[in-house]
Protein backbone atom coordinates (compact mmCIF):
# COMPACT_ATOMS: atom_id res chain seq x y z
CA UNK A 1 18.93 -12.39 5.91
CA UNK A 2 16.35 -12.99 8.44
CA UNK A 3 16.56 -11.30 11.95
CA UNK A 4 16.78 -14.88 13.70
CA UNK A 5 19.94 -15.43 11.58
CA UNK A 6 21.77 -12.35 12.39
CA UNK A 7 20.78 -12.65 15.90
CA UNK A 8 22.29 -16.61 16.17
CA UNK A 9 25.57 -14.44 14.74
CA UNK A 10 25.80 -12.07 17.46
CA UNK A 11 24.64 -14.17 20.02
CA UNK A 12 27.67 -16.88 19.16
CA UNK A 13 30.15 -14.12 19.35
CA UNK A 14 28.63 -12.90 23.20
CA UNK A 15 29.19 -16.05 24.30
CA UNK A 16 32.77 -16.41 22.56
CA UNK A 17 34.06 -12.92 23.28
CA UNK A 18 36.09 -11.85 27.04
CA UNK A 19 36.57 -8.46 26.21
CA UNK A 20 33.88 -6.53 28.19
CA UNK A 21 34.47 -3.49 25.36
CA UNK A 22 33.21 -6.32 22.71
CA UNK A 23 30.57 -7.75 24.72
CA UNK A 24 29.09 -3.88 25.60
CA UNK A 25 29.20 -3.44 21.89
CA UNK A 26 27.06 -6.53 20.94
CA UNK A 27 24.88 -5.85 23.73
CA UNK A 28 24.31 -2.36 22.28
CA UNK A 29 23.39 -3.53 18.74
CA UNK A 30 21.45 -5.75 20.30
CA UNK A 31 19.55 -3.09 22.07
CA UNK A 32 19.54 -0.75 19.10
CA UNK A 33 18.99 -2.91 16.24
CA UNK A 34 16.87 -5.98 16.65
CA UNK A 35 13.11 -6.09 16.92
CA UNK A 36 12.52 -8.92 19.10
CA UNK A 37 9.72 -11.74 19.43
CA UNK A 38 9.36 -14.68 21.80
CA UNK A 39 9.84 -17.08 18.30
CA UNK A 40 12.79 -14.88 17.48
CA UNK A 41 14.26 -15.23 21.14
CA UNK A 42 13.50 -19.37 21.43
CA UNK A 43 15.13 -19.74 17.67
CA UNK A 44 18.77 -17.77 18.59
CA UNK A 45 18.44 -18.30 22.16
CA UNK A 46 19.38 -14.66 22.41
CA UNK A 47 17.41 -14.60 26.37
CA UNK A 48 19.82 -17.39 27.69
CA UNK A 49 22.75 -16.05 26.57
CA UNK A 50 22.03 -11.99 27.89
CA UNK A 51 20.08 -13.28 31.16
CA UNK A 52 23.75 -14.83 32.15
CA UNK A 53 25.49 -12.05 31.81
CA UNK A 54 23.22 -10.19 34.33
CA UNK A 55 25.79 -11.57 36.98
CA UNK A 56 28.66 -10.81 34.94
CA UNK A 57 31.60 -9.41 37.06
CA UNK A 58 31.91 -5.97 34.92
CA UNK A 59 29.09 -3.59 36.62
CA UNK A 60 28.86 -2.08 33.24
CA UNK A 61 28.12 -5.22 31.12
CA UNK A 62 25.36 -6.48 34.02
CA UNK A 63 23.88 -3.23 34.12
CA UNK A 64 23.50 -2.72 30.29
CA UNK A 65 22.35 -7.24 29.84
CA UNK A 66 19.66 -5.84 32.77
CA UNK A 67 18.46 -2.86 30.57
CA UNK A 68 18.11 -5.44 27.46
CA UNK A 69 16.57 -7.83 29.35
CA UNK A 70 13.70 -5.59 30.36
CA UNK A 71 13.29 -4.24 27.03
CA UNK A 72 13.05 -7.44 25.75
CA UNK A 73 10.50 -8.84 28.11
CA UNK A 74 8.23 -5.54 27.79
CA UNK A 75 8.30 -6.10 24.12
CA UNK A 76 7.21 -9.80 24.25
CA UNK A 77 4.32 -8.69 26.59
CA UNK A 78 3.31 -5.88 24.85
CA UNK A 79 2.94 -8.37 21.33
CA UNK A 80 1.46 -11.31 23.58
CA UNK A 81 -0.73 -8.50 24.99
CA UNK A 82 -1.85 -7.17 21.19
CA UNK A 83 -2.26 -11.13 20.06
CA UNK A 84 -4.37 -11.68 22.97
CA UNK A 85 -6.61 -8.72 22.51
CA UNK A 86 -10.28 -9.79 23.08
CA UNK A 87 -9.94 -12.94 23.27
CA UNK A 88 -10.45 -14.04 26.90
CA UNK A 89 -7.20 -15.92 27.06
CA UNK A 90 -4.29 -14.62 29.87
CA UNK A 91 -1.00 -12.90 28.77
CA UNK A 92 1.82 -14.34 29.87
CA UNK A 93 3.46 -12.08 32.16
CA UNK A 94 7.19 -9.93 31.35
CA UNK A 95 9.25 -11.89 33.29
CA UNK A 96 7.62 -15.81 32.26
CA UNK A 97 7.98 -14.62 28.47
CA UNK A 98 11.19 -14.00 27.70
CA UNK A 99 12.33 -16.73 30.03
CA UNK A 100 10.73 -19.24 28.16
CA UNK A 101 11.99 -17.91 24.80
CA UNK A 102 15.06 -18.50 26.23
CA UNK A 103 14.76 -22.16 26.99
CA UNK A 104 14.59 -24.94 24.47
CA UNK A 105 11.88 -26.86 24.60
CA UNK A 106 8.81 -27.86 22.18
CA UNK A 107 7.06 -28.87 24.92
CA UNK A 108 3.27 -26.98 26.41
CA UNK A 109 3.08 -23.63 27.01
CA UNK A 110 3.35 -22.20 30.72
CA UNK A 111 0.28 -23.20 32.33
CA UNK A 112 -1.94 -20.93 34.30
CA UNK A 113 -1.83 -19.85 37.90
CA UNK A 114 -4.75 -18.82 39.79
CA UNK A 115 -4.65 -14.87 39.27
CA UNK A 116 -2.83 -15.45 36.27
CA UNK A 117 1.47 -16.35 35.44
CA UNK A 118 2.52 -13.33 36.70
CA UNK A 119 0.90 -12.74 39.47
CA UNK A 120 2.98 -15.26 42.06
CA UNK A 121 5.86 -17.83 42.21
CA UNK A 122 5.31 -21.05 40.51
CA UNK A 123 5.29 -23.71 41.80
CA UNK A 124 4.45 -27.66 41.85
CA UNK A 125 0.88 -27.09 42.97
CA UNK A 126 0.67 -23.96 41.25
CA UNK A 127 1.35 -25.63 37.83
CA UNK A 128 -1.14 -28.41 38.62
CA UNK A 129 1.29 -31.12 38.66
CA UNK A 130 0.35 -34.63 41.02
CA UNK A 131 3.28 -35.59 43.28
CA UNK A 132 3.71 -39.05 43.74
CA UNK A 133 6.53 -40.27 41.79
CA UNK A 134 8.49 -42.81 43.39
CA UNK A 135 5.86 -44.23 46.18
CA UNK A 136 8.88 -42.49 48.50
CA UNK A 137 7.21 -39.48 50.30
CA UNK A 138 10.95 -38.07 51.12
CA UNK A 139 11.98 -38.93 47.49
CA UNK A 140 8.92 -37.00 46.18
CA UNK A 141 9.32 -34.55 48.37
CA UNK A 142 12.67 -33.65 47.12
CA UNK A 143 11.13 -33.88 43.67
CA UNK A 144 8.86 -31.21 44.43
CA UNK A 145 11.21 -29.12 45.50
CA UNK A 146 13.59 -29.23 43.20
CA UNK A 147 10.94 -28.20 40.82
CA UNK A 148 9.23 -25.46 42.84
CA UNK A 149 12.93 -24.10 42.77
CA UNK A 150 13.36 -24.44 39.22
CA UNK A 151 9.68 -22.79 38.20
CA UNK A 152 10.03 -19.81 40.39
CA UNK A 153 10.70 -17.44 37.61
CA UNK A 154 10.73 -19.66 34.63
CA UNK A 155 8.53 -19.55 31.16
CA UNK A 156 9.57 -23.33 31.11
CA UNK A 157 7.16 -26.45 30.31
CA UNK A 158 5.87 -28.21 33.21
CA UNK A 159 7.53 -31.12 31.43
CA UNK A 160 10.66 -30.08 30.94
CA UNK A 161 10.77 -28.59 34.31
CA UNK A 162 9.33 -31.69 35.86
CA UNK A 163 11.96 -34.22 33.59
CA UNK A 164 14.55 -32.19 34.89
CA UNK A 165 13.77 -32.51 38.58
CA UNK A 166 13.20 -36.35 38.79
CA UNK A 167 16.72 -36.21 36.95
CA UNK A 168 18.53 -34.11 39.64
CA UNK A 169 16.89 -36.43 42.07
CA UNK A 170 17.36 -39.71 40.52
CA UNK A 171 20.79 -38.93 40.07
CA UNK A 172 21.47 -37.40 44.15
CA UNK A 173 19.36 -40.91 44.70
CA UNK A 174 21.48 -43.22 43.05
CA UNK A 175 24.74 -42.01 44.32
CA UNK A 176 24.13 -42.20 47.30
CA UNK A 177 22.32 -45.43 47.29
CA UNK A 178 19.31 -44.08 49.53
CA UNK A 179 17.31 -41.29 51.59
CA UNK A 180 19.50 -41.48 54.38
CA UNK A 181 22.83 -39.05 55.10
CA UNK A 182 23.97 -37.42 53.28
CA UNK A 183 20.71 -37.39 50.91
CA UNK A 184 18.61 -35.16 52.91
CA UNK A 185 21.80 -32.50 53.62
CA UNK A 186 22.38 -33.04 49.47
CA UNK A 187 19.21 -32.07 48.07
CA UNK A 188 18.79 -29.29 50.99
CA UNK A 189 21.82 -27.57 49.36
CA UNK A 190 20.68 -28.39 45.83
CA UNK A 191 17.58 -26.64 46.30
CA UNK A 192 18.69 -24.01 48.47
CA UNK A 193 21.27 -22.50 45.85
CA UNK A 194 19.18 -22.91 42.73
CA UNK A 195 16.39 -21.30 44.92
CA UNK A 196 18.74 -17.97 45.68
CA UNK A 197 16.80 -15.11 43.86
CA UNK A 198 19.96 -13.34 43.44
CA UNK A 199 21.27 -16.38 41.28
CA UNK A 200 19.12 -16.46 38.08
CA UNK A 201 22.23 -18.02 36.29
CA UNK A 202 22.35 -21.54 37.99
CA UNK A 203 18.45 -21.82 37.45
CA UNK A 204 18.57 -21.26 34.03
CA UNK A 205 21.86 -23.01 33.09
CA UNK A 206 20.49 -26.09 34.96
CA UNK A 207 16.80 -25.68 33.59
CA UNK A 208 18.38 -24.94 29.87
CA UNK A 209 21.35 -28.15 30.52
CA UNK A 210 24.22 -25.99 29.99
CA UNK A 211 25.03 -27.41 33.51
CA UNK A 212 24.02 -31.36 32.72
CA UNK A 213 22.66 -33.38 35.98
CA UNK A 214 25.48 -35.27 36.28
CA UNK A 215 27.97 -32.27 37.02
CA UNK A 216 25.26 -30.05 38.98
CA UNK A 217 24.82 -32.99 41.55
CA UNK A 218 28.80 -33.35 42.06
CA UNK A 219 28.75 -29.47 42.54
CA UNK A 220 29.22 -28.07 45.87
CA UNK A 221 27.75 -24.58 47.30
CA UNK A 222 31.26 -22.84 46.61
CA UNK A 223 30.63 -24.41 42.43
CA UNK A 224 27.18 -23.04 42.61
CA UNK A 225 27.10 -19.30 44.02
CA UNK A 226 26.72 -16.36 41.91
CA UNK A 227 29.42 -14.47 40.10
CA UNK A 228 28.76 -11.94 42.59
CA UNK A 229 29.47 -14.17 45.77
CA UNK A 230 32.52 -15.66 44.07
CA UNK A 231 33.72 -12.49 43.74
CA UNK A 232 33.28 -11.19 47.45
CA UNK A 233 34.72 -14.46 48.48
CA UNK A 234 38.00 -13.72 47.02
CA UNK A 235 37.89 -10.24 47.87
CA UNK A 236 37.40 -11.51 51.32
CA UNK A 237 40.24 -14.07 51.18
CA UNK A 238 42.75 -11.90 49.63
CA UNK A 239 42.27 -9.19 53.03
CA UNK A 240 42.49 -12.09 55.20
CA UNK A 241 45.57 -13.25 53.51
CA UNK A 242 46.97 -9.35 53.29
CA UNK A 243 46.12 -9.22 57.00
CA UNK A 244 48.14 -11.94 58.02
CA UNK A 245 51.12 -11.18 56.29
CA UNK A 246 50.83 -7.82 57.89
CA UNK A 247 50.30 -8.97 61.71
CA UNK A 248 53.54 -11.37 60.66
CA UNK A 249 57.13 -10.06 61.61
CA UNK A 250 58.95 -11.28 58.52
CA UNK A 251 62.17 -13.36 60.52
CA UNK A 252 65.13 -13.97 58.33
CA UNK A 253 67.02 -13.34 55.05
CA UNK A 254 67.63 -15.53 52.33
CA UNK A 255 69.14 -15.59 48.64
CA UNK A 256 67.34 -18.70 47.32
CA UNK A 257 64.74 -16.47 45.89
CA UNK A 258 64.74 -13.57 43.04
CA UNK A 259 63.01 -10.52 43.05
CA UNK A 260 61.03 -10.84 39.29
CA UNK A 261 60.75 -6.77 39.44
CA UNK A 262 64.08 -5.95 40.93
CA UNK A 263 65.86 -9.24 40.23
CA UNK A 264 67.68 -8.93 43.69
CA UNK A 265 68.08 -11.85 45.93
CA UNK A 266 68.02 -10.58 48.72
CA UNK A 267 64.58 -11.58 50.61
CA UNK A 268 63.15 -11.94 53.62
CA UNK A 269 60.65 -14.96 54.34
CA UNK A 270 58.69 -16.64 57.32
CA UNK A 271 56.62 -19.89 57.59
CA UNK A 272 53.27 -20.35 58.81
CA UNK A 273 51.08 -23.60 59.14
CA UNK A 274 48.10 -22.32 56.05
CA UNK A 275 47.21 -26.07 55.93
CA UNK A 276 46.40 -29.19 57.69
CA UNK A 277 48.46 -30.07 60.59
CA UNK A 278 49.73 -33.07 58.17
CA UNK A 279 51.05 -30.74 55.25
CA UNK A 280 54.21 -29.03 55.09
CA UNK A 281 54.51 -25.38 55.65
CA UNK A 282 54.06 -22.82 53.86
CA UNK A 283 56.97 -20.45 52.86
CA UNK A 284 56.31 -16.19 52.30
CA UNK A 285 58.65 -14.93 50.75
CA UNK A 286 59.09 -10.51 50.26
CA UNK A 287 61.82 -8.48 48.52
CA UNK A 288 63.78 -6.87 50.83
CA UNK A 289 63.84 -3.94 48.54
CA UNK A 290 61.41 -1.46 49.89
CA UNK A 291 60.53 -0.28 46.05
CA UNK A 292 59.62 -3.90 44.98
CA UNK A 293 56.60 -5.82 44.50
CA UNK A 294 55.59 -8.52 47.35
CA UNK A 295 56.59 -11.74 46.24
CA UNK A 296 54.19 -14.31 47.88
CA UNK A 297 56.04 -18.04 47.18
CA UNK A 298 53.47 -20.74 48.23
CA UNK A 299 55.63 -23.73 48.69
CA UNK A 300 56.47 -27.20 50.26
CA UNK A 301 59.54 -25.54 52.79
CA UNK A 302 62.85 -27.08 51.93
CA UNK A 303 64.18 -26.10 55.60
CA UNK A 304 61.58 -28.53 57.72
């Protein structure tokens, strides 16, 4: 059995498994066991599927798909490198390698820069690609940076890369039914997000089309940030929300509520307004059993 097979096995359980004890263990084998090549990488898709969990919420498993990552890209330059030996031609560089193994495309190779692929951010210009798509400078404009955005740190074809930024546009275009508000403010945030160097994930989900067009341009900036961000959002919200109920004095008793832990029902509650002046309140609700859990009841208040 080839290594590209048993590679396409492991790789479909990585991206099947939730148990960070499974995925550490594939990740390991993968580390240990496979000898990898850029033909190996494009067949099983192997890159995509570690290079995502780089963000993963478990600082072990992005710490260990980091490690393979590297390896990986080291050993694809180091046979590029050995294929290229005397021969004139540039190498692509660690990072532009592995990435485009891990995108599917049968389109050209990267094309050069001027002190070679690795040596700066691609970009439109960079790649050698004429702007003037739509006889719409703004439209263009967004075009082009969509794709500079896209290209930073990919191995992609320019034609894939370019395909998929007329799409994005297109799309932002036609929904909106122009260039004016909220077009401009639209593709701003589009680019801005899959521009974040700290979110690898969205570039390559969007540049692969595990995110299609049509859902990226309905996302908003909330949909796009990182694992990471998501993360500290939450942690943020769930102070704020501890913080409140701990400025609150809790105000009466009430037995329309049980206790899950201590199944008493005797509770205290308040109200507080957590939503649009228009909505009903919101009803916290706490055992009044100093040993129990808080019980946190979000509901439409039967007493307004």
């Amino acid at each position: 059995m080839s290594d590209a097979v048993e590679l396409k096995k492991l790789v479909k359980q990585l991206q099947t498994t939730t148990n960070n004890e499974d995925i550490i263990t594939i990740l390991r084998t993968l580390k240990k066991d496979f000898k990898i090549s850029e033909a190996i990488l494009r067949e099983s898709k192997a890159g995509l599927a570690v290079g995502k969990l780089r963000t993963h919420v478990s600082k072990d498993v992005s710490d260990l798909a980091k490690e393979l990552v590297k390896q990986w890209k080291a050993e694809v330059d180091k046979a590029k490198a050995a294929a290229a030996g005397g021969s004139g031609k540039p190498v692509v560089g660690v990072n532009t390698a592995v990435r485009k193994a891990s995108m599917t495309s049968n389109g050209p190779a990267t094309p050069k820069t001027p002190n070679g692929p690795s040596s700066a951010v691609r970009t439109m210009k960079s790649d050698g690609v004429t702007p003037g798509f739509t006889g719409d400078k703004t439209r263009d404009k967004c075009i082009e940076l969509v794709y500079d955005a896209l290209a930073s740190d990919s191995g992609a074809p320019v034609d894939l890369l370019l395909q998929k930024a007329k799409d994005i546009e297109k799309a932002v275009y036609n929904d909106i039914g122009g260039v004016t508000q909220p077009y401009p403010t639209k593709m701003r945030s589009l680019f801005v997000n899959l521009k974040d160097k700290n979110n690898p994930s969205l570039r390559e989900a969007v540049g692969s089309g595990d995110i299609p067009v049509a859902k990226f341009v309905k996302m908003t900036s909330q949909d796009m940030a990182s694992e990471e961000r998501k993360k500290a959002d939450e942690a943020i919200k769930q102070q704020n929300l501890h913080n409140a109920l701990g400025a609150e004095e809790q105000q009466a008793e009430t037995s329309a509520f049980q206790c899950p832990k201590c199944k008493q029902r005797k509770c205290r509650y308040r109200q507080a307004q957590t939503r649009s002046a228009d909505e009903p309140m919101t009803t916290f609700v706490t055992s009044a059993t100093p040993a129990s859990f808080l019980i946190i009841v979000l509901l439409t208040s039967p007493w307004r």
